[in-house]
N, C-alpha and C. Protein backbone atom coordinates (compact mmCIF):
# COMPACT_ATOMS: atom_id res chain seq x y z
N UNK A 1 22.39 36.22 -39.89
CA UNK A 1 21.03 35.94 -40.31
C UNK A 1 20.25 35.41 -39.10
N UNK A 2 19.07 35.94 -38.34
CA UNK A 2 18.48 35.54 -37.61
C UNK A 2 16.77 34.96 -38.37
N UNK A 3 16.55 34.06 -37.77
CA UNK A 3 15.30 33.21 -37.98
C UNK A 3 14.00 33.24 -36.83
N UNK A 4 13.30 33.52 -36.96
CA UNK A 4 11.72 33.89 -35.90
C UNK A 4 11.73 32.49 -36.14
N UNK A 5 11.30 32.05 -34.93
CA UNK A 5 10.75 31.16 -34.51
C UNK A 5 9.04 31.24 -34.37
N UNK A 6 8.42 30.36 -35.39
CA UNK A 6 7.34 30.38 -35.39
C UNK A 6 6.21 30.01 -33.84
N UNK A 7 5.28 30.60 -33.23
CA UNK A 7 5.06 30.16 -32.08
C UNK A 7 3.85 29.08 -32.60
N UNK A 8 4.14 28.02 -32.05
CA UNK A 8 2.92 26.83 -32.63
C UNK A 8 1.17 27.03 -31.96
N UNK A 9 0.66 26.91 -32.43
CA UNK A 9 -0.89 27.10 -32.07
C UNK A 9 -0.89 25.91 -30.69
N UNK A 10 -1.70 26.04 -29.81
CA UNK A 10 -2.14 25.78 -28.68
C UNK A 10 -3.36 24.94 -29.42
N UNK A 11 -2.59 23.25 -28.58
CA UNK A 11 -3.43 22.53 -28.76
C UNK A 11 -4.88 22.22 -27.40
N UNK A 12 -5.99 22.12 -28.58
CA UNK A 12 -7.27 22.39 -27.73
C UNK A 12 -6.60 21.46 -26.36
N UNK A 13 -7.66 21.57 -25.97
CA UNK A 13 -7.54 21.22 -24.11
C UNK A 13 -8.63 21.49 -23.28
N UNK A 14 -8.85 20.91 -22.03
CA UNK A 14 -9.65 20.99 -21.26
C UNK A 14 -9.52 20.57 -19.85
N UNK A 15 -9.62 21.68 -18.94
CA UNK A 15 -9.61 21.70 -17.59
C UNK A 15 -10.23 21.29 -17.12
N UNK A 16 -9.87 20.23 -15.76
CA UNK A 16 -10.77 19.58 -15.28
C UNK A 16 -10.66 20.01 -13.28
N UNK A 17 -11.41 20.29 -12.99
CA UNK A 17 -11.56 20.66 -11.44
C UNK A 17 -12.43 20.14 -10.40
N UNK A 18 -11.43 19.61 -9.56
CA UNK A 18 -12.23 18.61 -8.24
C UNK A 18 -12.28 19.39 -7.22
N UNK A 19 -12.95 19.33 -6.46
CA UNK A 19 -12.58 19.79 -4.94
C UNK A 19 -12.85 18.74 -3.81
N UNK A 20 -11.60 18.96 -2.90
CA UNK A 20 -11.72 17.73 -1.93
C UNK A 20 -11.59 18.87 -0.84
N UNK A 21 -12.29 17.58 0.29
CA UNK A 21 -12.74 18.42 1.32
C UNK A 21 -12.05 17.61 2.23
N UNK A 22 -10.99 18.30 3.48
CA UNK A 22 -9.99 17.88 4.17
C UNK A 22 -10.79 16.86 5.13
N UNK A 23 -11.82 17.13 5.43
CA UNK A 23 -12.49 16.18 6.32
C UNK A 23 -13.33 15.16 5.46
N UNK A 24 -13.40 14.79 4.65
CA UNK A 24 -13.56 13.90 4.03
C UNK A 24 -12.57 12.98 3.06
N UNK A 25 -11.60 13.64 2.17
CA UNK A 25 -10.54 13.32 1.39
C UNK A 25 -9.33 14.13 1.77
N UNK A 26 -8.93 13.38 2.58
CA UNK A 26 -7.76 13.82 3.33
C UNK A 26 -6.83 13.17 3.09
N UNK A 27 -7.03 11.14 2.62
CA UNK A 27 -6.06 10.40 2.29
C UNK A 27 -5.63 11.06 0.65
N UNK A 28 -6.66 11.15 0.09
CA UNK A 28 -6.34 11.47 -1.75
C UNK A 28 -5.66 12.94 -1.56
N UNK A 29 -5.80 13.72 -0.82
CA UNK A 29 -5.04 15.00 -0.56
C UNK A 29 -3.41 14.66 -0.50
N UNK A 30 -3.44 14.32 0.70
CA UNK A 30 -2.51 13.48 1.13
C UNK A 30 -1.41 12.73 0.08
N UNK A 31 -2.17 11.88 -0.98
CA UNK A 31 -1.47 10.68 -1.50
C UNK A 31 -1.03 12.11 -2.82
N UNK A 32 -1.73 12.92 -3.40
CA UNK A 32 -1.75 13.88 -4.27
C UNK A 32 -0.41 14.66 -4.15
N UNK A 33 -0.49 15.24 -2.74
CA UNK A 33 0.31 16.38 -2.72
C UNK A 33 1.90 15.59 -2.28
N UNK A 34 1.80 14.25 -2.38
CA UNK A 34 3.44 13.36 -2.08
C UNK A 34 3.65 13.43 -3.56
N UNK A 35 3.19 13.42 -4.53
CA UNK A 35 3.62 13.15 -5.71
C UNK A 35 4.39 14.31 -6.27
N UNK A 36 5.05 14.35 -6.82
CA UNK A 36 5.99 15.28 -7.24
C UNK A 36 5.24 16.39 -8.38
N UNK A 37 5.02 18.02 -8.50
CA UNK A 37 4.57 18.64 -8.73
C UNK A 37 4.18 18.55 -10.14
N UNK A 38 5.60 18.12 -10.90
CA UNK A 38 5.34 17.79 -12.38
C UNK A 38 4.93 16.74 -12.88
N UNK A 39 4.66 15.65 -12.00
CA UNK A 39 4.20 14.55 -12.41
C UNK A 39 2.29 14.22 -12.08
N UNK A 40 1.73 14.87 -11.49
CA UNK A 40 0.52 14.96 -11.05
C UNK A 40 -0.37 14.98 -12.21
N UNK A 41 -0.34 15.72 -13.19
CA UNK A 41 -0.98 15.42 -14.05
C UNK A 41 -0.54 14.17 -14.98
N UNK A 42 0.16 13.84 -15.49
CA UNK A 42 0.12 12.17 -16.17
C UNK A 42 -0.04 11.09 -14.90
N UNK A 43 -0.13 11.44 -13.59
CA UNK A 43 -0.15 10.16 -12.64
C UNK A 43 -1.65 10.08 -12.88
N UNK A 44 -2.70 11.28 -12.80
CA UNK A 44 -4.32 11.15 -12.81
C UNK A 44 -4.42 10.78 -14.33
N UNK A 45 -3.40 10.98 -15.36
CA UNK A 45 -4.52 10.68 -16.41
C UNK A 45 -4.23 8.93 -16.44
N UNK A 46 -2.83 8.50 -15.83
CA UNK A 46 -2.52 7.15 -16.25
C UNK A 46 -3.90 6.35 -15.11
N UNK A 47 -4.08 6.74 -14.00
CA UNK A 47 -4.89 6.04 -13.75
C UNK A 47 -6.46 6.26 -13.97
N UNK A 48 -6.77 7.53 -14.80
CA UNK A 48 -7.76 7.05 -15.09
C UNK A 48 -8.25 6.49 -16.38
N UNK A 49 -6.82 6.59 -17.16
CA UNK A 49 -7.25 5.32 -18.81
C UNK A 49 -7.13 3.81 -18.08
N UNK A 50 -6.08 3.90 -17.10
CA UNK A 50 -6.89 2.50 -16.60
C UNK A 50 -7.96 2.11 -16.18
N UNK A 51 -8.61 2.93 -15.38
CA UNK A 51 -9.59 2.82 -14.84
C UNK A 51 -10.37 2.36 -16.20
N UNK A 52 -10.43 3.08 -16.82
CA UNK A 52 -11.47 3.43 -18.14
C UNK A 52 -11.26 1.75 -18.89
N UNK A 53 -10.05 1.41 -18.92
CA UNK A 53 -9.63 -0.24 -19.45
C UNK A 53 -10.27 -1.48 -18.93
N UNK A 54 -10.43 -1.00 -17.30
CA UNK A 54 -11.04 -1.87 -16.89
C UNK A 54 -12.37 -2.06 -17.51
N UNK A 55 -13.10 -0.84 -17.02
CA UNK A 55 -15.22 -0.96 -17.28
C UNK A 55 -14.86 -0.52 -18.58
N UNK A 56 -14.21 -1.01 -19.62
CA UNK A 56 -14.81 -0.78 -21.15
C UNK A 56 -15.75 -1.74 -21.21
N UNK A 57 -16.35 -1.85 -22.48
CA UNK A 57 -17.13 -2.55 -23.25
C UNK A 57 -16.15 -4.02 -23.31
N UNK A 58 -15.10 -3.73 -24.19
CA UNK A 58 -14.22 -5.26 -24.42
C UNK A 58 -13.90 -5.44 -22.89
N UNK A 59 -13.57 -5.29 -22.03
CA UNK A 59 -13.04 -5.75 -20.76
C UNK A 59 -14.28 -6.75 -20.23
N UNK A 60 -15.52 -5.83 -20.17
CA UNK A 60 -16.83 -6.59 -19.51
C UNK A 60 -16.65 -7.85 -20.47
N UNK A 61 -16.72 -7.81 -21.96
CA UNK A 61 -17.01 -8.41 -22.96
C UNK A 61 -16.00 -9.87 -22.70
N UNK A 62 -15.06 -9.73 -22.53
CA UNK A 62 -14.01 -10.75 -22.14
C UNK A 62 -13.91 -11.13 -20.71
N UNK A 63 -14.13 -10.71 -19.73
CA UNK A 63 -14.63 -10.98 -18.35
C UNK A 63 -15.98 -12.24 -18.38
N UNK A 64 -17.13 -11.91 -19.49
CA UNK A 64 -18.21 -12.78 -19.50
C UNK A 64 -17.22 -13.80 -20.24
N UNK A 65 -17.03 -13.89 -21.60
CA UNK A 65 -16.04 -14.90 -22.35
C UNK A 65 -15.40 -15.93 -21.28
N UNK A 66 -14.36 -15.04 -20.02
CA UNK A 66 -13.41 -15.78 -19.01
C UNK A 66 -14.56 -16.49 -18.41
N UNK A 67 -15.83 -16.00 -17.69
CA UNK A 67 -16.58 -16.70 -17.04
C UNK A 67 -16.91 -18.08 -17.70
N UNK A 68 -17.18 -18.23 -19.03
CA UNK A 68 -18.36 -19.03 -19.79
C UNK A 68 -17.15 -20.55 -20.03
N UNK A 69 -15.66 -19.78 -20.17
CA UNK A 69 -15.09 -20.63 -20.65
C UNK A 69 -14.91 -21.79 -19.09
N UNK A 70 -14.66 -21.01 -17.46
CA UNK A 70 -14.49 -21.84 -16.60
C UNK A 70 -15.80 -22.63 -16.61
N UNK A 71 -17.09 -22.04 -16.45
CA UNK A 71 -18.41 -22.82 -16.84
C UNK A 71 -18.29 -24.31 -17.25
N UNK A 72 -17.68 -24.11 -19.00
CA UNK A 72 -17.58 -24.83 -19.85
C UNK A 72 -16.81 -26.24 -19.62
N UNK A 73 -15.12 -25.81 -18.89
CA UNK A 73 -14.44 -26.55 -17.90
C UNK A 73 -15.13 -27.55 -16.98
N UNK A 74 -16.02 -26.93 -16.07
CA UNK A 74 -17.12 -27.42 -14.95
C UNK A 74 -17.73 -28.29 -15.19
N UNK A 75 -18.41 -28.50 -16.78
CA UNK A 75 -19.31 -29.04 -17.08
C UNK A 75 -19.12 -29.85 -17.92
N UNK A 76 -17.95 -29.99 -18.43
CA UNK A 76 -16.71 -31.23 -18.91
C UNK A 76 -16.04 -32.18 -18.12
N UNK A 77 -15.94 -31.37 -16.38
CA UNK A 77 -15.74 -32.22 -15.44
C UNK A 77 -16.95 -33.07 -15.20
N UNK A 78 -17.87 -32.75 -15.46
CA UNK A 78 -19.56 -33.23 -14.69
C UNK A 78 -20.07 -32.60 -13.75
N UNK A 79 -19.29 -31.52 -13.59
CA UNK A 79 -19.75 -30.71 -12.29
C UNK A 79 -21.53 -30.31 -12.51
N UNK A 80 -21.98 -30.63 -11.44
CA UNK A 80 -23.66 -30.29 -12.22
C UNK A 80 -23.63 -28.79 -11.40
N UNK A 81 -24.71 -28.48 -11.12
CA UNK A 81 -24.86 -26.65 -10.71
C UNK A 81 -26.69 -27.51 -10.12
N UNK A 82 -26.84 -27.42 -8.72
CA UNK A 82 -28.44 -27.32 -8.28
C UNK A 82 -28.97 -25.98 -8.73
N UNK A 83 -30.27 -26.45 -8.90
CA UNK A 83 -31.24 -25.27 -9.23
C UNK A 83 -31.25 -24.41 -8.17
N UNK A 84 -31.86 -22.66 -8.25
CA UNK A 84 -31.92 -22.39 -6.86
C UNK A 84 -32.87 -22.46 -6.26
N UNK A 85 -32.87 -22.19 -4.32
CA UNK A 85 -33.88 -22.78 -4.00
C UNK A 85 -35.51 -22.11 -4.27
N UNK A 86 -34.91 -20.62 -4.94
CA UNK A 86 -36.49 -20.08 -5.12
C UNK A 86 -36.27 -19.58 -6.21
N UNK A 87 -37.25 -19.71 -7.23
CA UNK A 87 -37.28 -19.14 -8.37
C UNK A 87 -37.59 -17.82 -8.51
N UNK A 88 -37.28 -17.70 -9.78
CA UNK A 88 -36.98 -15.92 -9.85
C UNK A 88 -38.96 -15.27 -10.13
N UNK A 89 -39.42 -14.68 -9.49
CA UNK A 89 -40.90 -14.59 -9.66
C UNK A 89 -40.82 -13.72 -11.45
N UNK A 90 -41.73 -13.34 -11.86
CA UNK A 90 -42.02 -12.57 -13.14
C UNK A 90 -41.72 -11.30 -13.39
N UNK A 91 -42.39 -10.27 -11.57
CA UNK A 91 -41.62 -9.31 -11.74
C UNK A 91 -40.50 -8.86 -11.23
N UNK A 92 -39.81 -9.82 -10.94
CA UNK A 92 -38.50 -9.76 -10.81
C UNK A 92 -37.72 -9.21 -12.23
N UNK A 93 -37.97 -11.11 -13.06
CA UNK A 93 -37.86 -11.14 -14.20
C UNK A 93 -37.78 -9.62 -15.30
N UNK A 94 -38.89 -8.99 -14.94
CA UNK A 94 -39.33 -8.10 -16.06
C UNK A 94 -38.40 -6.66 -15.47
N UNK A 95 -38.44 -6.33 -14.06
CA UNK A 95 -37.52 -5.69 -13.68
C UNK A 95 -35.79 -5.49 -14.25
N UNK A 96 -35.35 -6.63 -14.61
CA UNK A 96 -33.59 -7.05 -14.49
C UNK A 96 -33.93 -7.21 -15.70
N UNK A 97 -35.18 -7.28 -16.87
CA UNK A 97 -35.18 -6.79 -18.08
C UNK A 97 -35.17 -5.53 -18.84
N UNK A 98 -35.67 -4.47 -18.22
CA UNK A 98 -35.87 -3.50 -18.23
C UNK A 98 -34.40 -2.83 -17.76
N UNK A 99 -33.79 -3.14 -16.66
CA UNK A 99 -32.62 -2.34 -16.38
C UNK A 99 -31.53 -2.85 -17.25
N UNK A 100 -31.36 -4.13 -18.38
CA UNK A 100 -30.78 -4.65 -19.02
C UNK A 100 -31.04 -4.18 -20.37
N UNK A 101 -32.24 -3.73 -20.52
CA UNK A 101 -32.59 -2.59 -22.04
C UNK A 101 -31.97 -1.17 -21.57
N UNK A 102 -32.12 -0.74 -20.55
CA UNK A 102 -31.37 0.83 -20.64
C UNK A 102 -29.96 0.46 -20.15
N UNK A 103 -29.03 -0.31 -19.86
CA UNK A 103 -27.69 -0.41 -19.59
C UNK A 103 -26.88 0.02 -21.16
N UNK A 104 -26.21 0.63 -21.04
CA UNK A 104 -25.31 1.33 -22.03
C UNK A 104 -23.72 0.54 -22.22
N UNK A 105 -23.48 -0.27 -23.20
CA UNK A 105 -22.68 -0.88 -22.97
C UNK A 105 -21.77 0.09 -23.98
């Protein structure tokens, strides 16, 4: 009794293509083509979900949290903070407001 082996459908996917230029990326050439042939693709995707871990949303989100809490520390010691020596003018102000409404978190 022989049995067919069903062939499984091809899961979607998507190709992704860089080009490096020897006189410019010669180290990433370089560091690329030491890596062993079958491993090249999970080495780029592992570093770029890290990458991606770092600049998430929760990473920034807990990065400000880490800041606020040493702050908080500082200012339990008595540490005071001087003002700075020039204040921030208006359109400064309205500038670093504006690029803070279109930032995409």
């Amino acid at each position: 009794m022989t049995t067919k082996k069903r062939k499984s459908k091809a899961r979607p996917s998507r190709w992704l293509n860089v080009r490096l230029y020897y006189d410019e990326h010669s180290d990433i050439i370089e560091w690329f083509e030491s890596l062993p042939e079958r491993k090249r693709g999970d080495t780029l995707r592992e570093i770029i979900r890290g990458y991606l871990a770092e600049k998430s949303p929760a990473s920034l989100y807990n990065e400000v949290l880490r800041r606020l809490e040493v702050i908080d520390r500082k200012i339990a010691q008595g540490v005071t903070v001087a003002a700075p020596a020039k204040a921030m003018d208006d359109s400064t102000a309205e500038r670093m407001k504006a690029n803070l409404r279109k930032a995409t978190w």
